[in-house]
Protein backbone atom coordinates (compact mmCIF):
# COMPACT_ATOMS: atom_id res chain seq x y z
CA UNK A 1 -19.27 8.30 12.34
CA UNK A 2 -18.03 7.59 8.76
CA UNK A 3 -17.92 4.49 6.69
CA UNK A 4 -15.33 2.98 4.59
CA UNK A 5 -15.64 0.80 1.82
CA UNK A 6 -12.97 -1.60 0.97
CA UNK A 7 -12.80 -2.20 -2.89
CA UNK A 8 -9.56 -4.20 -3.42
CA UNK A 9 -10.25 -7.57 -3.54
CA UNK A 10 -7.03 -10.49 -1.94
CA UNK A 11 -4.79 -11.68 -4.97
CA UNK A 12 -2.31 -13.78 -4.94
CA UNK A 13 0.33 -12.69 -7.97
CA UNK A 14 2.78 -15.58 -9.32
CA UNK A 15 5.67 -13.79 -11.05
CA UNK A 16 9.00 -14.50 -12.68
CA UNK A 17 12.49 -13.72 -10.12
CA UNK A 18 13.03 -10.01 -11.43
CA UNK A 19 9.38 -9.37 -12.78
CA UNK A 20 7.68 -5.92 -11.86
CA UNK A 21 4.56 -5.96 -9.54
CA UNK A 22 2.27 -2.98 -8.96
CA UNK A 23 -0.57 -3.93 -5.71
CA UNK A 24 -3.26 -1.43 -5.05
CA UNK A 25 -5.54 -0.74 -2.37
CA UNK A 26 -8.81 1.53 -3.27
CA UNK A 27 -11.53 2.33 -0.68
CA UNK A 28 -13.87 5.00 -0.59
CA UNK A 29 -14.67 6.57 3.00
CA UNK A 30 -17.12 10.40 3.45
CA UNK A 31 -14.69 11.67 6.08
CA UNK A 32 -10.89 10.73 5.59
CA UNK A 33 -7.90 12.31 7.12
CA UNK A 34 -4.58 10.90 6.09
CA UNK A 35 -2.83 11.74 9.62
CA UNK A 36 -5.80 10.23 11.64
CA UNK A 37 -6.24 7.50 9.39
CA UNK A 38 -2.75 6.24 8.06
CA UNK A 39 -2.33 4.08 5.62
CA UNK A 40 0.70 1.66 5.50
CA UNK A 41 1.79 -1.90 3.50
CA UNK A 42 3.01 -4.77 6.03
CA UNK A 43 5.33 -7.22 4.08
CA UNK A 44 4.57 -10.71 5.74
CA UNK A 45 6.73 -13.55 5.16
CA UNK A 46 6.24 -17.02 7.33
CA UNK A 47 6.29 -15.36 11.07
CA UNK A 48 8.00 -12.11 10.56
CA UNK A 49 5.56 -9.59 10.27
CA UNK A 50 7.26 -5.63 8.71
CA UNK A 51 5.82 -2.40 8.46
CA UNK A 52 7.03 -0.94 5.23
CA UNK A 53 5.65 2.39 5.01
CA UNK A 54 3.76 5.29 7.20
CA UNK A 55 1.53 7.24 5.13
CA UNK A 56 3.71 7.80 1.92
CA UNK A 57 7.09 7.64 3.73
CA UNK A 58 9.03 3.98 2.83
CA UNK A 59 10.44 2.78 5.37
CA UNK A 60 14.30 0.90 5.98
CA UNK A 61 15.30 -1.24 4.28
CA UNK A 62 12.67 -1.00 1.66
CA UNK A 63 13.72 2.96 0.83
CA UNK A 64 17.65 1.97 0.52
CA UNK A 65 17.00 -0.62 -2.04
CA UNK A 66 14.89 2.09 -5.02
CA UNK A 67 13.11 -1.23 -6.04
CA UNK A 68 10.18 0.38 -4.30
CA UNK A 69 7.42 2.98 -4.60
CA UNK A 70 4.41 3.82 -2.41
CA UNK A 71 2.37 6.66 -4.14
CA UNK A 72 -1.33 8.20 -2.51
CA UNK A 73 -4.30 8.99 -4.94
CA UNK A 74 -7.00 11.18 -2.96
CA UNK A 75 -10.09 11.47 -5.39
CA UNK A 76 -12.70 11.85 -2.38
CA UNK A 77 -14.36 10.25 -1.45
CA UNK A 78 -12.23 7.73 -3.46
CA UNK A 79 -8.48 6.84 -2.21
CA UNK A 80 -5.98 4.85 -3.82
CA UNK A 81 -2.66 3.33 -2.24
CA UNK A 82 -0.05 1.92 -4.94
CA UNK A 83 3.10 -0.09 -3.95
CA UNK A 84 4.99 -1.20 -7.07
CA UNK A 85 7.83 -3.45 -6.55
CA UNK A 86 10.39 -3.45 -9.41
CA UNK A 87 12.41 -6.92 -10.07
């Protein structure tokens, strides 16, 4: 049995139309496998609920557009996922 350890703390970010926005999510686990474990971003907006990436793949539409970027840090047992969003 391993433990994980959310970090990443809810924000809520109030930017200008067109502003850049990088969101992070850091945890520290003793026994993570990316392919076991995967790690994604869901873009939620009133109902509609969207998966936006698998692991460090984006997804449609979000890959089309370039205004996106999901990057992976493995430090074990820290872990960092990064979405920046560029306006």
């Amino acid at each position: 049995m391993s433990f994980v350890h959310l970090l990443s703390r809810g924000k809520q970010f109030v930017v200008d139309v067109g502003a850049d926005v990088t969101l992070e999510c850091e945890f520290y686990t003793d026994d993570f496998n990316l392919f076991d474990n995967p790690i994604l971003w869901r873009k939620i907006q009133l109902t509609e609920r969207t998966q936006m990436n698998m692991m460090g793949n984006l997804m449609e539409p979000f890959s089309a557009t370039t205004r996106f970027k999901v990057s992976f840090a493995p430090q074990p047992p820290r872990y960092v996922l990064t979405l920046s969003i560029s306006g």
